[in-house]
C-alpha atoms as a PDB file:
ATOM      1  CA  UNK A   1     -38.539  20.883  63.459  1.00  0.00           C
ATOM      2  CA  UNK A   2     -35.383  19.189  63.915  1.00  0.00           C
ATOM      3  CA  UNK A   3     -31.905  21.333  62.738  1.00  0.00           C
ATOM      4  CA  UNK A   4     -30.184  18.162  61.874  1.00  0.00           C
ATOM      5  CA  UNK A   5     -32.588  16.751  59.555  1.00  0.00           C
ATOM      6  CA  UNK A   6     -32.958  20.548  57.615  1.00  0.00           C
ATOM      7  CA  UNK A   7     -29.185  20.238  57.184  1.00  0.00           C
ATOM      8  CA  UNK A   8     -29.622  16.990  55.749  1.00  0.00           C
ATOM      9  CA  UNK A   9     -32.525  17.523  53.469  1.00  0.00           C
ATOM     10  CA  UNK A  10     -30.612  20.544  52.358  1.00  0.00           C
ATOM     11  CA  UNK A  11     -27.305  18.680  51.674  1.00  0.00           C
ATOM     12  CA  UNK A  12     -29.445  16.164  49.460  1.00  0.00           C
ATOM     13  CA  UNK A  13     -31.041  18.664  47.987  1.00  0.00           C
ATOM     14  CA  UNK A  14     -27.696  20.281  46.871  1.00  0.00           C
ATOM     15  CA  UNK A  15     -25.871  17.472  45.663  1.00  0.00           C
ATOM     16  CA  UNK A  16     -29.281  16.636  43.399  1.00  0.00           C
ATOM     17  CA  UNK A  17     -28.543  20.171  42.059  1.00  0.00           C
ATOM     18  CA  UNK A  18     -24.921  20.080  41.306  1.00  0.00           C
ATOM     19  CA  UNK A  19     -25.800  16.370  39.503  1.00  0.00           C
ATOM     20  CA  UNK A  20     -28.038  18.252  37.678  1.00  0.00           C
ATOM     21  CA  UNK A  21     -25.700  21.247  36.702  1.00  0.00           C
ATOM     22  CA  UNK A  22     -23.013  18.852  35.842  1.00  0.00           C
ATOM     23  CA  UNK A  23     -24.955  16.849  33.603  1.00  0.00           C
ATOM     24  CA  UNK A  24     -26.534  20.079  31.569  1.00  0.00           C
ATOM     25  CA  UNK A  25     -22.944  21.273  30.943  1.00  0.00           C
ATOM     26  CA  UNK A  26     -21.930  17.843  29.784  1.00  0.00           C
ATOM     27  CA  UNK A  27     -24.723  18.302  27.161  1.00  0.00           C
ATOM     28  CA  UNK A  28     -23.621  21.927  26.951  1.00  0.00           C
ATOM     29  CA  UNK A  29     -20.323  21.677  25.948  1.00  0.00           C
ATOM     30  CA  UNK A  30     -20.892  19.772  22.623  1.00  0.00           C
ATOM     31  CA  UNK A  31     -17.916  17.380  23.166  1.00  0.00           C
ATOM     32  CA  UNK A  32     -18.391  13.851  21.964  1.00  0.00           C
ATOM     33  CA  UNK A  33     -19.553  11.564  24.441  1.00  0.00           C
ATOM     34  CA  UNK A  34     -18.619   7.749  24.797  1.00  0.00           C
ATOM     35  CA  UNK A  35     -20.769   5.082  24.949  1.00  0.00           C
ATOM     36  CA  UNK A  36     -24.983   4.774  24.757  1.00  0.00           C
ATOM     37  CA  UNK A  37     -27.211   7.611  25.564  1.00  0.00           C
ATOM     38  CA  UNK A  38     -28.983   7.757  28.579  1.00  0.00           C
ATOM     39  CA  UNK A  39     -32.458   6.123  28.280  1.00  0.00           C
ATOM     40  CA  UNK A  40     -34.371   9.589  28.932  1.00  0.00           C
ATOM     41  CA  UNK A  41     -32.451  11.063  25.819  1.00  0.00           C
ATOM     42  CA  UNK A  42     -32.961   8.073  23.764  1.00  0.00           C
ATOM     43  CA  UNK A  43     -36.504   7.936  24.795  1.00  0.00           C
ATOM     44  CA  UNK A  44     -37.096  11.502  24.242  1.00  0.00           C
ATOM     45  CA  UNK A  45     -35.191  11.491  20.145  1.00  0.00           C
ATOM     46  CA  UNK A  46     -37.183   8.736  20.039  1.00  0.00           C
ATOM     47  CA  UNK A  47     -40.449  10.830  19.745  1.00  0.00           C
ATOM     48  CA  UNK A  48     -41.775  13.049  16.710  1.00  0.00           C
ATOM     49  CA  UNK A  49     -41.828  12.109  12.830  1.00  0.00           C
ATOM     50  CA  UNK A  50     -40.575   8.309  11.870  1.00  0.00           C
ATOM     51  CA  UNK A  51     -37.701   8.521   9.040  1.00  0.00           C
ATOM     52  CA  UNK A  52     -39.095   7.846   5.887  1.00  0.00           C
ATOM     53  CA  UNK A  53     -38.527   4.322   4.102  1.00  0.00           C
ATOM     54  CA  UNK A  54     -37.982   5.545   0.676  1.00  0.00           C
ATOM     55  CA  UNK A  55     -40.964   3.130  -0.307  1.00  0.00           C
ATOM     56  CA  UNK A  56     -43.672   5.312   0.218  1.00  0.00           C
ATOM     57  CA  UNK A  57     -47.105   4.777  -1.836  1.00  0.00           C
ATOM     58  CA  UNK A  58     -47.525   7.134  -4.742  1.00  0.00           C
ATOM     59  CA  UNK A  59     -51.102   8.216  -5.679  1.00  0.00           C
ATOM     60  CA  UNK A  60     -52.504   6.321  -8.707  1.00  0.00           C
ATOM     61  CA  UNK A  61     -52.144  10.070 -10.417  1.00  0.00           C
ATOM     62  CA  UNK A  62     -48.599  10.053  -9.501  1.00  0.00           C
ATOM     63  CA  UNK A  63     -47.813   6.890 -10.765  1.00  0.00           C
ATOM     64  CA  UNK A  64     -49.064   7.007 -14.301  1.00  0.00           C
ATOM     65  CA  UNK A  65     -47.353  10.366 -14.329  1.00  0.00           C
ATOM     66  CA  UNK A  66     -43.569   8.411 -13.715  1.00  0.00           C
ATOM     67  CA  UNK A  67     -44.588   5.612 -15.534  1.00  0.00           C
ATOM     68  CA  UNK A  68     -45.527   7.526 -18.718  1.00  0.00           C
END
């Protein structure tokens, strides 16, 4: 295998890590950050429960209980 292209794959490899590290401290750290979230972190908030309308349907029971 060629030396040269280890060193190289390596190298990559390293500055993929340190954009990595970087970013987790970013998050890390807490401080207010400027501008739109990334679209992973939007996309991932995005999942779960949707926020509730404050119209939600009341059971007939429900209603005649308010009502009343």
């Amino acid at each position: 295998m060629n030396l040269t292209k280890i060193l190289e794959d390596l190298r990559r490899e390293r500055e993929q890590i340190d954009e990595a590290i970087f970013s987790l401290e970013r998050l890390a750290s807490g401080a207010p950050r400027r501008g739109r979230p990334p679209a992973w972190l939007k996309a991932h908030k995005g999942k779960g429960r949707p926020p509730s309308t404050g119209k939600e349907k009341l059971p007939a029971a429900a209603k005649s209980a308010v009502g009343a």
